[in-house]
Protein backbone atom coordinates (compact mmCIF):
# COMPACT_ATOMS: atom_id res chain seq x y z
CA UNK A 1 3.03 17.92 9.67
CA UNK A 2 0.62 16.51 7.27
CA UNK A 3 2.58 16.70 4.39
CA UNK A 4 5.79 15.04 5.95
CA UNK A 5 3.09 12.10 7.14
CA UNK A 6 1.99 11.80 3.68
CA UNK A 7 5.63 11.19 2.15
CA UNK A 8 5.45 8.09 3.69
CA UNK A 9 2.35 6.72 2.49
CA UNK A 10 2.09 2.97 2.01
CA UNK A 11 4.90 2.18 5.04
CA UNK A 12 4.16 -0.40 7.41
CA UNK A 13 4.66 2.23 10.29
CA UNK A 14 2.06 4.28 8.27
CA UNK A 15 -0.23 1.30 7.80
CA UNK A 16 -0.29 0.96 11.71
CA UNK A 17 -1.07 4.51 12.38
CA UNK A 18 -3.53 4.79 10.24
CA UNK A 19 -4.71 0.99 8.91
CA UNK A 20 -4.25 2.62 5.58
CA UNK A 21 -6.46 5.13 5.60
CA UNK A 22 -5.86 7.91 3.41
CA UNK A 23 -5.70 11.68 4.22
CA UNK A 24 -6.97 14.53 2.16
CA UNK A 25 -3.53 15.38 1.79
CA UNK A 26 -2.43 11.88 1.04
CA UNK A 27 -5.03 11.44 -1.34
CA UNK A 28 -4.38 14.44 -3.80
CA UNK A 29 -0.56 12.93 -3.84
CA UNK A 30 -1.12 9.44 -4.79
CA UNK A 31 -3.50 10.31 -7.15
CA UNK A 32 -0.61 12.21 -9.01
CA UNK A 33 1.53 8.79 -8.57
CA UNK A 34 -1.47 6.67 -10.15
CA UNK A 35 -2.12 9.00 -13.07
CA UNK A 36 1.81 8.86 -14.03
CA UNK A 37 1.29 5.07 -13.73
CA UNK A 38 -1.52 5.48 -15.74
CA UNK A 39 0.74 6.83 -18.81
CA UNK A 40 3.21 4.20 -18.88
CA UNK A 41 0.13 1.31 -18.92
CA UNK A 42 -1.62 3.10 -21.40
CA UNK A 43 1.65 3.10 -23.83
CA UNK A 44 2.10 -0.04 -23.05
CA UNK A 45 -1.20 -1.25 -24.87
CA UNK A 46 -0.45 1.12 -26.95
CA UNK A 47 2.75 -0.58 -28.24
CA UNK A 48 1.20 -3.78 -27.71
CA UNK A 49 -1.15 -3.27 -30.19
CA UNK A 50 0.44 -1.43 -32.96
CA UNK A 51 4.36 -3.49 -32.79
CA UNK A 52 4.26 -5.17 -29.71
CA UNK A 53 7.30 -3.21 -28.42
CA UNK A 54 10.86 -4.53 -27.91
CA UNK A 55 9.65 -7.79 -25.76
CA UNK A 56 13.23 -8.49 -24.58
CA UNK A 57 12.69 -9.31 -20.77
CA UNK A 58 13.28 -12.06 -19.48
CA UNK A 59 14.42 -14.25 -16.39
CA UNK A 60 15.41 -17.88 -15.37
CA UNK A 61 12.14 -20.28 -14.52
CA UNK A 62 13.83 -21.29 -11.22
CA UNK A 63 13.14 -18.07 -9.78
CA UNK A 64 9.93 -19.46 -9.30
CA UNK A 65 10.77 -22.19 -7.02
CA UNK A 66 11.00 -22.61 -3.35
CA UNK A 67 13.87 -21.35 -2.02
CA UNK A 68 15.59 -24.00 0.57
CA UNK A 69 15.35 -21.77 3.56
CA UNK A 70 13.04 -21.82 6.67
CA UNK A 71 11.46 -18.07 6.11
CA UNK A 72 10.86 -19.29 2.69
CA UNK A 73 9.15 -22.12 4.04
CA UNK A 74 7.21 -20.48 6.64
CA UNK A 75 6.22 -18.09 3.58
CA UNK A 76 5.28 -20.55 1.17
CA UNK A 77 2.88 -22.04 4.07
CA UNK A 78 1.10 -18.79 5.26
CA UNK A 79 0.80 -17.77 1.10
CA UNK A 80 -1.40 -21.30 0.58
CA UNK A 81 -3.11 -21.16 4.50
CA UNK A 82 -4.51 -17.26 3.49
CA UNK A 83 -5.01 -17.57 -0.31
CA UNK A 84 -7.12 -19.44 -2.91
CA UNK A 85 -4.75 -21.30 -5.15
CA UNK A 86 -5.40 -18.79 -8.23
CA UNK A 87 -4.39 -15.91 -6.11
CA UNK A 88 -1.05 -17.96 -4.93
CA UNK A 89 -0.61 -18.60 -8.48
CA UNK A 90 -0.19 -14.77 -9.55
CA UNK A 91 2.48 -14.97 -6.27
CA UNK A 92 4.56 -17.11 -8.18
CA UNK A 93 3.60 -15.49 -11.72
CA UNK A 94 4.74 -11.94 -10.15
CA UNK A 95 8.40 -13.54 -9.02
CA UNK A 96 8.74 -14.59 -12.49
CA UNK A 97 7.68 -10.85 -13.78
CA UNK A 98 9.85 -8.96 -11.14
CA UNK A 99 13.19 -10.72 -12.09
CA UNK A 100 12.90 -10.29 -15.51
CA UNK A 101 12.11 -6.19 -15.08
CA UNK A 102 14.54 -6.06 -12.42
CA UNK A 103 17.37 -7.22 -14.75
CA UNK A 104 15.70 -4.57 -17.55
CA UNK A 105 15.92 -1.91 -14.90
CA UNK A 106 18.96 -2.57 -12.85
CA UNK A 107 17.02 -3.06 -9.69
CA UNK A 108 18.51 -6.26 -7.83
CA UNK A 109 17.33 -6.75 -4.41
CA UNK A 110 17.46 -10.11 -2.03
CA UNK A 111 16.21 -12.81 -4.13
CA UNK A 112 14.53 -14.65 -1.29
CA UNK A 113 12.86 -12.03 0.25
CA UNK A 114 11.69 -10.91 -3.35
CA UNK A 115 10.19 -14.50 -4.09
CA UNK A 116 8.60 -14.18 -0.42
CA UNK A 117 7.37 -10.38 -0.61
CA UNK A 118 5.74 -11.66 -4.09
CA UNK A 119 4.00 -14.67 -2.60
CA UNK A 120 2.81 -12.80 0.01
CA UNK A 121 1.61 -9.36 -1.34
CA UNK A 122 -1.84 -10.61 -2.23
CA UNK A 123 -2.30 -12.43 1.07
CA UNK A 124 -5.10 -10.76 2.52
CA UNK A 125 -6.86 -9.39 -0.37
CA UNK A 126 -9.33 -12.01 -0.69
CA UNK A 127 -10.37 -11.63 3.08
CA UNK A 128 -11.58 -7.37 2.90
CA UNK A 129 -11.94 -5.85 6.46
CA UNK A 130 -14.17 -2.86 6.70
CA UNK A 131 -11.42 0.19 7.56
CA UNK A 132 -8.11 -1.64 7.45
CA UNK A 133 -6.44 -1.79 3.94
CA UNK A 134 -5.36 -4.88 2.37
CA UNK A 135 -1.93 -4.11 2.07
CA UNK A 136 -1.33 -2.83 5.43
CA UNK A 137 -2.81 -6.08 7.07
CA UNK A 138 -0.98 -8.36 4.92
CA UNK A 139 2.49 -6.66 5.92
CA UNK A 140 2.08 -7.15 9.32
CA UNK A 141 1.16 -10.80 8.75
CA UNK A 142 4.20 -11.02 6.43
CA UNK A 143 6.21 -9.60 9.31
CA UNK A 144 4.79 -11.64 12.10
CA UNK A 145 5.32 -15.05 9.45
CA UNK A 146 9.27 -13.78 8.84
CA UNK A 147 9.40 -13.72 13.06
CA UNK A 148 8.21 -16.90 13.75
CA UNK A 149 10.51 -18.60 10.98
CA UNK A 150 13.34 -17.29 13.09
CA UNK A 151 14.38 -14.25 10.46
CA UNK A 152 15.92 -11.27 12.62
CA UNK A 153 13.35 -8.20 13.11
CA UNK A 154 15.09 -6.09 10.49
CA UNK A 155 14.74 -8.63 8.25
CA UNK A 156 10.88 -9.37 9.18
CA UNK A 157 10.45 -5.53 8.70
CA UNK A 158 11.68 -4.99 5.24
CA UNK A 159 9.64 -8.04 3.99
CA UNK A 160 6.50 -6.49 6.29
CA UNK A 161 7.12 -3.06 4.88
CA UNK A 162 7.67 -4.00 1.16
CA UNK A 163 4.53 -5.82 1.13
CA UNK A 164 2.28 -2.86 2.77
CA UNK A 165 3.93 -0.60 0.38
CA UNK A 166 3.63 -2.73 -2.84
CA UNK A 167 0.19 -1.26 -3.48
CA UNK A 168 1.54 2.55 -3.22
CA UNK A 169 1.66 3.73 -6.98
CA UNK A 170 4.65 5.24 -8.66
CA UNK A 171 7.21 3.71 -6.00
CA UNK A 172 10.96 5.25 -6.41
CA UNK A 173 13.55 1.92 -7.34
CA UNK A 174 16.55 3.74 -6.16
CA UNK A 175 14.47 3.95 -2.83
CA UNK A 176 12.30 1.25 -2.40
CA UNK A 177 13.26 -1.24 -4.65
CA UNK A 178 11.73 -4.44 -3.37
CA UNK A 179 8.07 -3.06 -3.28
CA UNK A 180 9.03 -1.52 -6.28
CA UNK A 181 9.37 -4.90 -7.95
CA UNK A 182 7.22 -6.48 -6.48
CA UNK A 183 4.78 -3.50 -7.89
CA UNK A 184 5.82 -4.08 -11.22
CA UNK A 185 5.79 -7.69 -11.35
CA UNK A 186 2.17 -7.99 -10.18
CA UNK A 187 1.00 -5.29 -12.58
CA UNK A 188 2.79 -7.26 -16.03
CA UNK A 189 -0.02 -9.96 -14.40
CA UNK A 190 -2.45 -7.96 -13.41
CA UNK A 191 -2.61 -5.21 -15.94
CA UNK A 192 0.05 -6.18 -18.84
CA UNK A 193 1.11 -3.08 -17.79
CA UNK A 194 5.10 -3.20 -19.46
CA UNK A 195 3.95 -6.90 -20.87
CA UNK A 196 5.37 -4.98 -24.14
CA UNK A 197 8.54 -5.28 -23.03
CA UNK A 198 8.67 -8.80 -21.78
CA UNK A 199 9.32 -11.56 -24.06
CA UNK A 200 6.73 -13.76 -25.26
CA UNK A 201 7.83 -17.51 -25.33
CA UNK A 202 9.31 -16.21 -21.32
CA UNK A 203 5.27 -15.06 -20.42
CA UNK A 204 3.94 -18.25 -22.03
CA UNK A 205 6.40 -20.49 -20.24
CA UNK A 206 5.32 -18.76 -16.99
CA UNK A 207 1.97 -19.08 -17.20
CA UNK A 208 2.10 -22.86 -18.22
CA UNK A 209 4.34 -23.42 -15.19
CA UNK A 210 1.28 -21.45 -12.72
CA UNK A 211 -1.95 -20.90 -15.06
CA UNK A 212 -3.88 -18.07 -14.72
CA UNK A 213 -7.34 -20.20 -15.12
CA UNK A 214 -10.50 -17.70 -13.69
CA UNK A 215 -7.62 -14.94 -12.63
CA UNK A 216 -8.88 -11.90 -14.08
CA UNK A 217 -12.27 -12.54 -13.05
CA UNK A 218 -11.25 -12.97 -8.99
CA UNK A 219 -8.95 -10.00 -9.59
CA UNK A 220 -11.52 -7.50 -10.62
CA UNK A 221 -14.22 -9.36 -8.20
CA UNK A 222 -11.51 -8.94 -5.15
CA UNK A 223 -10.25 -5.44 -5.78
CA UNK A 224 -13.57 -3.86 -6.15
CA UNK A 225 -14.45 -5.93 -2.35
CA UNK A 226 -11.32 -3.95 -1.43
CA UNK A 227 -12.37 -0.51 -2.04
CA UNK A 228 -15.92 -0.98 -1.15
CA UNK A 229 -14.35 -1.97 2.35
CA UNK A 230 -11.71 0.74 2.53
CA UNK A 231 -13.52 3.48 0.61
CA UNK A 232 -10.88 6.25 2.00
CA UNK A 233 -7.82 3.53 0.64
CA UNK A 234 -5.19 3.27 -1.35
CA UNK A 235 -7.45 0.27 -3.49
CA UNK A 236 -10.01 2.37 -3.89
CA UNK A 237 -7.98 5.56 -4.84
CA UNK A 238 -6.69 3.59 -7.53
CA UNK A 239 -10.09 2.22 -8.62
CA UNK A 240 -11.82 5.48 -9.15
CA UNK A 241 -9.08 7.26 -10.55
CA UNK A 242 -8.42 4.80 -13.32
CA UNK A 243 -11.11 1.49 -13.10
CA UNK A 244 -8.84 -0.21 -12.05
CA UNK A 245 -10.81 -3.53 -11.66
CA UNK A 246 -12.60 -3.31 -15.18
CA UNK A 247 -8.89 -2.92 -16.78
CA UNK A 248 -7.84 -5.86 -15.08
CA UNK A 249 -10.84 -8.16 -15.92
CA UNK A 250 -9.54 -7.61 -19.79
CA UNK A 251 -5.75 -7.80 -19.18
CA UNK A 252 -3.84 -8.71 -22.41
CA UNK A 253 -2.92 -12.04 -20.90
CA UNK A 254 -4.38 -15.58 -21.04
């Protein structure tokens, strides 16, 4: 029973059974997921450093802008009500990052609820609750927001789900691919994890469109809140297994 449950770590039905704490089980398993994550950020500073790697991603700036709907509305709201406006920022940074490696890996979900999953992965990171994960409480404020904008409840639970699951490592695209992107768009910001293969006149045209100003600092300050809060969490997991928070206070990004 146990190891079924622990399949489906990082779900928003998971989040509510457990508010994202983490069995023993559960535990052993993502760290497996984190240290293969580990690899592929590790080459790419690797690559970075020695030949900067192929650089070839890349995706239109409008992806960044509102989309003229009312559950991108209603998202765009709750992402400035909950945030600072450096953590909204990296919202809008990671729908930039998450087109351009979905079109490098073939991953192509909903557009709109990709640019609101993005804004609203971060949303209540800055606000740590002792016990209940960031991710988890963050979905089901993403799928409460996609309700009241009128967005039918299986809509409202894929945008709910993909943003409790975002912060599960090593996510499967063929299976989950909107947490998935939204995963790796956050981490090219976050990390430069795969920044190696993302062109370079695309990142600096992102970040003068939403600067990254004191981002690194809040990042590392945030995360490390996070795990102190949920010690038994998927934040926290990550942070001892690979320092997480240190890596990201010296990103390869400006």
């Amino acid at each position: 029973m146990e190891e079924s449950h622990a399949l489906d770590v990082g779900s928003l039905d998971w989040g509510r059974r457990t508010r994202g704490t983490l069995s023993a089980s559960e535990r052993r398993a993502l760290r497996r997921g984190v240290l293969r994550d580990t690899r592929v950020y590790a080459r790419s500073r690797m690559l970075l450093a020695v030949r900067g790697g192929a650089r070839s991603a890349t995706a239109d700036l409008a992806v960044m802008d509102l989309p003229d709907s009312a559950l991108c509305r209603a998202v765009e709201e709750a992402a400035a009500r909950h945030q600072s406006a450096t953590m909204l920022a990296h919202g809008y940074r990671t729908v930039a990052y998450a087109h351009a490696l979905g079109t490098l890996d073939g991953v192509r979900p909903d557009p709109e609820l990709l640019w609101c999953a993005s804004l609203l992965h971060d949303v209540a990171l800055e606000q740590p609750v002792a016990g209940h994960c960031f991710a988890v409480r963050g979905g089901e404020l993403a799928e409460q927001v996609a309700l009241d904008a009128g967005a039918d409840a299986a809509t409202a639970r894929l945008l709910g789900d993909a943003v409790a699951r975002h912060a599960t490592a090593d996510l499967d695209p063929a299976t989950h691919p909107l947490p998935y992107l939204v995963a790796a768009g956050a981490l090219v910001d976050v990390l430069g994890k795969r920044l190696e293969q993302v062109d370079p006149a695309f990142v600096a045209a992102v970040t003068a469109r939403r600067p990254r100003g004191d981002f690194a600092r809040l990042l590392a300050r945030t995360w490390r809140a996070e795990a102190r809060a949920v010690p038994a969490g998927r934040a926290a997991q990550v942070h001892r297994t690979t320092g997480f928070a240190f890596a990201a206070r010296f990103a390869p990004l400006r």
